[in-house]
Protein backbone atom coordinates (compact mmCIF):
# COMPACT_ATOMS: atom_id res chain seq x y z
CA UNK A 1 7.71 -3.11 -26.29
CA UNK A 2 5.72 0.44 -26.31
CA UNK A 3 6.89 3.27 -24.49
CA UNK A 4 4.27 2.80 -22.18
CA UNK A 5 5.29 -1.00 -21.10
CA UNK A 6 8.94 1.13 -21.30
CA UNK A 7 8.21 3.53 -18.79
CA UNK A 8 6.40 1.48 -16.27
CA UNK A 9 9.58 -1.49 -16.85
CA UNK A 10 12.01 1.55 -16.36
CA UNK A 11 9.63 2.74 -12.86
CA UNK A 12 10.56 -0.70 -11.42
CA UNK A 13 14.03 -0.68 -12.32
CA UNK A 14 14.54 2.51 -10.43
CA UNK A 15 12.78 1.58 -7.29
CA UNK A 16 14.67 -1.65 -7.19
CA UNK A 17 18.27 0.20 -7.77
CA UNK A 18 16.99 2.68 -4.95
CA UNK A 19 15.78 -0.14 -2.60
CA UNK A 20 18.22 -1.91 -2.93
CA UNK A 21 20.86 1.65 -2.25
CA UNK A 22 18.97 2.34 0.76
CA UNK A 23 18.74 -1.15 2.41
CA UNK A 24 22.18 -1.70 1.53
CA UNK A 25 23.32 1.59 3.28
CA UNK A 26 21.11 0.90 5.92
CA UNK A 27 22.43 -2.19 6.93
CA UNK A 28 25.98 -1.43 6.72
CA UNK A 29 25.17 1.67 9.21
CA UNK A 30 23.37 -0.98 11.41
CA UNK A 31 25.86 -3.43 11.46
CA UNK A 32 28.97 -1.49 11.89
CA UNK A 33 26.86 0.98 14.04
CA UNK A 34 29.57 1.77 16.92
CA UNK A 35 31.93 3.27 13.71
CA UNK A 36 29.23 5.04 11.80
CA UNK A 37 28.08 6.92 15.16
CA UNK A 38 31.61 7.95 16.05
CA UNK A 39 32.08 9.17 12.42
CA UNK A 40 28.56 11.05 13.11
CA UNK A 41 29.83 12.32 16.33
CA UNK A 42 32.94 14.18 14.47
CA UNK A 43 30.83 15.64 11.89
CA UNK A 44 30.06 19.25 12.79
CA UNK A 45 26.63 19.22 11.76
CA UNK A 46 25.19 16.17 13.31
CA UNK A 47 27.88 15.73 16.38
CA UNK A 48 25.28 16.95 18.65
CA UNK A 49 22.48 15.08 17.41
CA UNK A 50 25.03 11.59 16.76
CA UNK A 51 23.34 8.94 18.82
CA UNK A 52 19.61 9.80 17.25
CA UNK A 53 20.79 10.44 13.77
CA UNK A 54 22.88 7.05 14.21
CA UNK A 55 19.53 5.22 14.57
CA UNK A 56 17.17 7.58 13.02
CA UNK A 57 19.13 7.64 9.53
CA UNK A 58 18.87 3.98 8.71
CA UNK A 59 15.18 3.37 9.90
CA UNK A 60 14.20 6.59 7.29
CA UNK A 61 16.26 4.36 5.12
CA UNK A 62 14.14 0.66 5.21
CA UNK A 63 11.29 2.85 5.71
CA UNK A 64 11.81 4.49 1.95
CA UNK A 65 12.53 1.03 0.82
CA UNK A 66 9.32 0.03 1.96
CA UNK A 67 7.45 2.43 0.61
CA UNK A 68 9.46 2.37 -3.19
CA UNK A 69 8.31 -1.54 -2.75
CA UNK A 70 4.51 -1.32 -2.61
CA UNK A 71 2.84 0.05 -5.32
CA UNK A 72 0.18 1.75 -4.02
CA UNK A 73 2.85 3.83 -1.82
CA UNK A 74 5.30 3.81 -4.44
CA UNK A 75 5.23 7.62 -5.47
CA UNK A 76 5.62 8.65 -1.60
CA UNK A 77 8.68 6.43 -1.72
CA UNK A 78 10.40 8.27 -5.20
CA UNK A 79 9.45 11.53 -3.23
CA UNK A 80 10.99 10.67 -0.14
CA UNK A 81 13.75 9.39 -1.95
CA UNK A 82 14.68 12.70 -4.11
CA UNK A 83 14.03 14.57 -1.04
CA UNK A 84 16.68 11.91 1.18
CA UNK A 85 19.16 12.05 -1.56
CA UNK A 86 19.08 15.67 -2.05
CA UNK A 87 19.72 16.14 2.05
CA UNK A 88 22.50 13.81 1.68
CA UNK A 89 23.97 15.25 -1.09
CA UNK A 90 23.73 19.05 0.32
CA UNK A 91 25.52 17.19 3.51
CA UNK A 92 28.54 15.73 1.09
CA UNK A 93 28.96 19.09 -0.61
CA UNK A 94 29.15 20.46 2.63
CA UNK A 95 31.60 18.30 4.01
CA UNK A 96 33.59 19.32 0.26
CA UNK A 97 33.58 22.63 1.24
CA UNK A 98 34.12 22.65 4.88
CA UNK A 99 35.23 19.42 6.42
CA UNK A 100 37.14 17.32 3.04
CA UNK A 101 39.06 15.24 5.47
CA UNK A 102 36.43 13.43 8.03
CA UNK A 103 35.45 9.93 6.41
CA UNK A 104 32.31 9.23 5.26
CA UNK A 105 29.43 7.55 7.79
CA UNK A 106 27.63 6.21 4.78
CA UNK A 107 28.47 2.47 5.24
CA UNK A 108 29.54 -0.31 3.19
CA UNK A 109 31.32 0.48 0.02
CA UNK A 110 29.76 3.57 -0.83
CA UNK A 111 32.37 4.92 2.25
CA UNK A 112 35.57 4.33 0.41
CA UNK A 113 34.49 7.24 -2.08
CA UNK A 114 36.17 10.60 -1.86
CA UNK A 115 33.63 13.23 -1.38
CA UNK A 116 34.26 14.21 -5.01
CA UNK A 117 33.10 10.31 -6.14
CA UNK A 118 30.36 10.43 -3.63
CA UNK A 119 29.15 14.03 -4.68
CA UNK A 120 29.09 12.55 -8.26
CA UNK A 121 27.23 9.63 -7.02
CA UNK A 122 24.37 11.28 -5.18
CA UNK A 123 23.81 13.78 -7.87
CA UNK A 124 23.50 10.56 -10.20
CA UNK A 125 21.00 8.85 -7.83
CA UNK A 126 19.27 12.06 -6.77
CA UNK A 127 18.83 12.43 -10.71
CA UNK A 128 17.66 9.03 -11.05
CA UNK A 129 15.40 9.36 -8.16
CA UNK A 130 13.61 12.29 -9.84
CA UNK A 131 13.31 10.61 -13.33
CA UNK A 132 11.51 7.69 -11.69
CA UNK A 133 9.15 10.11 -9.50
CA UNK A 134 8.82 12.08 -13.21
CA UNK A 135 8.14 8.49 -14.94
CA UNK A 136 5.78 6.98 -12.09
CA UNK A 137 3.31 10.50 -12.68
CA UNK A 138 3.92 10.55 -16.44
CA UNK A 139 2.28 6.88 -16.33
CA UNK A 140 -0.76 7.71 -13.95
CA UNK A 141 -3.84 8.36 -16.08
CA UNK A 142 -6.05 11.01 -14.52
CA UNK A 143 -9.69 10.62 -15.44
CA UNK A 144 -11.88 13.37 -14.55
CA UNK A 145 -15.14 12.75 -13.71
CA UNK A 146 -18.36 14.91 -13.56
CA UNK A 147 -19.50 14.81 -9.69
CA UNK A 148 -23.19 15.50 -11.00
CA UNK A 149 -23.49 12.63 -13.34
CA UNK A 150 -20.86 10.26 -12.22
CA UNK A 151 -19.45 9.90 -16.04
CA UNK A 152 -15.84 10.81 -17.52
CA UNK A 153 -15.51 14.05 -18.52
């Protein structure tokens, strides 16, 4: 396999571990919504803002999954995904330093973590998310062309 064939298998893998992340926080918010607002509501960033956030959090979710799964919006999607994970994890570090013993809203398994766990967890993703926005623009060949003659320069 060349590095090239590499690099584009490894792009995939990464948007399928992050689609697969986001729908599968998305839907645990969505179908345990009544606990994941309440959790929202005691958080003393978002308490105000609960009821959108509740609802606005897990659509921004599916709609990141959507874009990591079609290729031709498929950079968008590792963008929006660094830029996601590093929100949430500047919310769990946060909630370290100020607020260590609310639960977690995340949903599904990911909310058993300690903050610790799930600070070590979205730095991992967050990393991963940038590797595969690194490795999607790393395997995009730019061909300049000359606007006067039409032919590569």
């Amino acid at each position: 396999m060349s590095n090239s064939n590499l690099s584009k298998w490894t792009v995939e893998l990464i948007a399928a571990l992050l689609i697969l992340l986001f729908v599968y926080t998305a839907s645990s918010k969505l179908l345990d919504f009544g606990n994941f607002k309440a959790l929202l509501r005691q958080s003393p960033i978002i308490k105000n803002e609960a009821m959108l956030a509740s609802w606005v959090l897990p659509l921004i979710e599916i709609a990141v999954s959507i874009f990591l799964f079609i290729p031709h919006t498929r950079k968008i999607g590792f963008r929006l995904s660094f830029i996601l994970l590093s929100l949430f994890t500047t919310y769990v570090f946060y909630m370290i330093m100020f607020v260590p013993k609310l639960p977690c809203s995340c949903g599904g398994v990911i909310s058993s973590f300690t903050w610790k766990q799930h600070a070590y967890f979205n730095l991992s993703i967050t990393l991963l998310a940038g590797i595969g926005l690194w490795l999607y623009n790393r395997n995009k060949l730019f061909i300049a062309i000359n606007r006067a003659s039409r032919t590569p320069v």
